[in-house]
Protein backbone atom coordinates (compact mmCIF):
# COMPACT_ATOMS: atom_id res chain seq x y z
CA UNK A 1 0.00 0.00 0.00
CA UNK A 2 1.20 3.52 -0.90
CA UNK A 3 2.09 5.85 2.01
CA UNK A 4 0.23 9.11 1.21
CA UNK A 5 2.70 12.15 1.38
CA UNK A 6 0.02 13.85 3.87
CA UNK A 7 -1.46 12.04 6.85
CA UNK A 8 -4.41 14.71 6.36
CA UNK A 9 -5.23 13.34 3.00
CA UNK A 10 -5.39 9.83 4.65
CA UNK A 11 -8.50 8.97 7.28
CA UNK A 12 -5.55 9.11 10.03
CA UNK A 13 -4.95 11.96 12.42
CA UNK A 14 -2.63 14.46 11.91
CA UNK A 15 0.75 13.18 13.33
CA UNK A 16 2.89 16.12 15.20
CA UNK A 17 6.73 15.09 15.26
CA UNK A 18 7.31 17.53 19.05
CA UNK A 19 10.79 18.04 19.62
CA UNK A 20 11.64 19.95 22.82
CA UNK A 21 14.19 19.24 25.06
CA UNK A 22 12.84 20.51 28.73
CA UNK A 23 10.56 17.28 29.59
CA UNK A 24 7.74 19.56 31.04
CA UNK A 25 7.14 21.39 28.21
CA UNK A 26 7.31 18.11 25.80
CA UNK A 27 4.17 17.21 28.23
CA UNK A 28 2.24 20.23 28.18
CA UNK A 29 2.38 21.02 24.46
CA UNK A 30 1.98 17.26 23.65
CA UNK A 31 -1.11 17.05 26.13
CA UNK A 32 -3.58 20.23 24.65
CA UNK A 33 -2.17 19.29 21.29
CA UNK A 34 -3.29 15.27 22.10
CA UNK A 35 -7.15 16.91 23.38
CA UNK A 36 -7.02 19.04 20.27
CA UNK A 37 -6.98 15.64 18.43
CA UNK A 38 -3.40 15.07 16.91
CA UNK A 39 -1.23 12.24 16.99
CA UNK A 40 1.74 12.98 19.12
CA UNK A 41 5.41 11.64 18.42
CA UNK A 42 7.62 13.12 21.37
CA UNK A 43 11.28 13.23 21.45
CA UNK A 44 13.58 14.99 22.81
CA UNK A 45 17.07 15.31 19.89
CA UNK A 46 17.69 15.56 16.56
CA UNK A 47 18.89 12.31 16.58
CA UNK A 48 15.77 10.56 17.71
CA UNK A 49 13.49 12.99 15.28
CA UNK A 50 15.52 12.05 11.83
CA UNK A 51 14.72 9.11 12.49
CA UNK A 52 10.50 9.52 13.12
CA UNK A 53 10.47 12.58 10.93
CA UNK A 54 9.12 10.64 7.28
CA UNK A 55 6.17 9.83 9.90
CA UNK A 56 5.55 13.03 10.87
CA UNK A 57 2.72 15.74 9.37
CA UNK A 58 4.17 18.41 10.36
CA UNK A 59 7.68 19.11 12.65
CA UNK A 60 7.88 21.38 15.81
CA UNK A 61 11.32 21.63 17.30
CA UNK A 62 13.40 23.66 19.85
CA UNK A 63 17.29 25.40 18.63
CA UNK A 64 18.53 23.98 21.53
CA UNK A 65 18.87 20.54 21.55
CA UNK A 66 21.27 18.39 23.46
CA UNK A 67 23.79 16.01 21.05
CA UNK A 68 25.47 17.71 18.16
CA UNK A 69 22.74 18.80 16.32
CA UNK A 70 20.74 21.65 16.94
CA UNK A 71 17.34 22.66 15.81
CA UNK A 72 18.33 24.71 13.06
CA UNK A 73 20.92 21.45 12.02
CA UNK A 74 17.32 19.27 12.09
CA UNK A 75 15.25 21.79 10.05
CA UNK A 76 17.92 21.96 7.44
CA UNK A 77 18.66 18.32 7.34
CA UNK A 78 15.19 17.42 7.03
CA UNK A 79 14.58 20.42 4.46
CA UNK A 80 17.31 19.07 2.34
CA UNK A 81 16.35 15.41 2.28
CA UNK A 82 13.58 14.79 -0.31
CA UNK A 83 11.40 12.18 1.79
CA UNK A 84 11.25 15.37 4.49
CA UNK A 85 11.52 17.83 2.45
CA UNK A 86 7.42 18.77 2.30
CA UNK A 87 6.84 18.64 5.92
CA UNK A 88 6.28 22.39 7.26
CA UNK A 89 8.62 23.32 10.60
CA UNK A 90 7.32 25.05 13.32
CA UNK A 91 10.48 26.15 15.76
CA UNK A 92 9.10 26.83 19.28
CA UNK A 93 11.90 28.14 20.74
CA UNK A 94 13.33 30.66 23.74
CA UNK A 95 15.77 31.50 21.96
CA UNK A 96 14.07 34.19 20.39
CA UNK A 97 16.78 36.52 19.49
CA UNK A 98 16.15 37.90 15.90
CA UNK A 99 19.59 36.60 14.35
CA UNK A 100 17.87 33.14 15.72
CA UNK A 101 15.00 33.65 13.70
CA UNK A 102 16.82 34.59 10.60
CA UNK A 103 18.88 30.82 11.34
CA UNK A 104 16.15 29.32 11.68
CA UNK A 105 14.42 30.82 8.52
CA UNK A 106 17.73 30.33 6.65
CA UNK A 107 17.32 26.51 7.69
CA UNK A 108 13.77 26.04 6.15
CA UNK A 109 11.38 26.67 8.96
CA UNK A 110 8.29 27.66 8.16
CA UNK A 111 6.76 29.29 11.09
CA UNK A 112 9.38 30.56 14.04
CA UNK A 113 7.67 31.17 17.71
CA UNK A 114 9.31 31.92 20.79
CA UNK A 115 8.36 31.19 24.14
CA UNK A 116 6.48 31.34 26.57
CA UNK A 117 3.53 30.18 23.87
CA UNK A 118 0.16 29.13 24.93
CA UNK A 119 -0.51 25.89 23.90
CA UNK A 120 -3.49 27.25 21.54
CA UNK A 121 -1.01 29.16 19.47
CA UNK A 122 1.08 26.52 18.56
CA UNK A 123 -1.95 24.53 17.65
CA UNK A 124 -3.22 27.52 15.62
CA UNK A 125 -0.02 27.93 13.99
CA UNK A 126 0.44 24.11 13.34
CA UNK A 127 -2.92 23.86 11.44
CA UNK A 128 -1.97 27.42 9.49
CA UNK A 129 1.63 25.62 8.34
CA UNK A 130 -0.13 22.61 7.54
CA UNK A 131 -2.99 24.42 5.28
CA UNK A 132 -0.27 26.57 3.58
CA UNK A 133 1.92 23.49 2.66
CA UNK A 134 -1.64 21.82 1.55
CA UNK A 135 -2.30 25.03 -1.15
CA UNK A 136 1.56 24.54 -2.45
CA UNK A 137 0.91 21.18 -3.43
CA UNK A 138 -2.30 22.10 -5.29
């Protein structure tokens, strides 16, 4: 059977790949986002989220990761690798320094918030990446 490119073209749930360091906030997000009805895939490195990213809808990371790759380092592997390549980032981030933003933009995100961030902003933004990515492939 054929994987669809977009879990939200399939009957499935929309599948969040969370990647946040700081265990608490890996909980909080991935709880209202879980009530909100996504499927939640929590880790908390770059390591661990190349390799769940092709099952991801969309990506939401941190910059600061622990091992040797940071955020930005995930966004622009996964931007440059064509089974990844489609899935819109969201970086949720307290580093929220502008020349951090322009990184992270460089890199391929698609949507840059710092924190704090109510949970119900990230979910807003998370359906507005994924409806924008859904009109480019139209």
């Amino acid at each position: 059977m054929a994987r669809c490119v977009r879990h939200r073209s399939c009957a499935g749930p929309t599948v969040v790949l969370l990647v946040q360091p700081e265990r608490d906030d890996r909980d909080m997000y991935a709880e209202y986002l879980s009530h909100m009805g996504l499927t939640l895939l929590c880790v908390q490195d770059a390591t661990d989220a190349l390799r769940l990213a092709a099952r991801a809808d969309v990506v939401v990371t941190g910059i600061l990761l622990p091992g040797a790759l940071d955020g930005c380092g995930l966004t622009a592997a996964l931007k440059s690798n064509p089974a990844t390549q489609h899935i819109p980032i969201v970086v949720l981030t307290v580093c929220a320094w502008i020349h951090e933003e322009e990184r992270a933009r460089r890199a391929g995100c698609d949507v840059f918030l710092s924190k704090p961030c109510l949970p119900q902003t990230l979910f807003r933004e998370i359906r507005r990446a994924l409806d924008a990515t859904e009109l480019k492939a139209t």
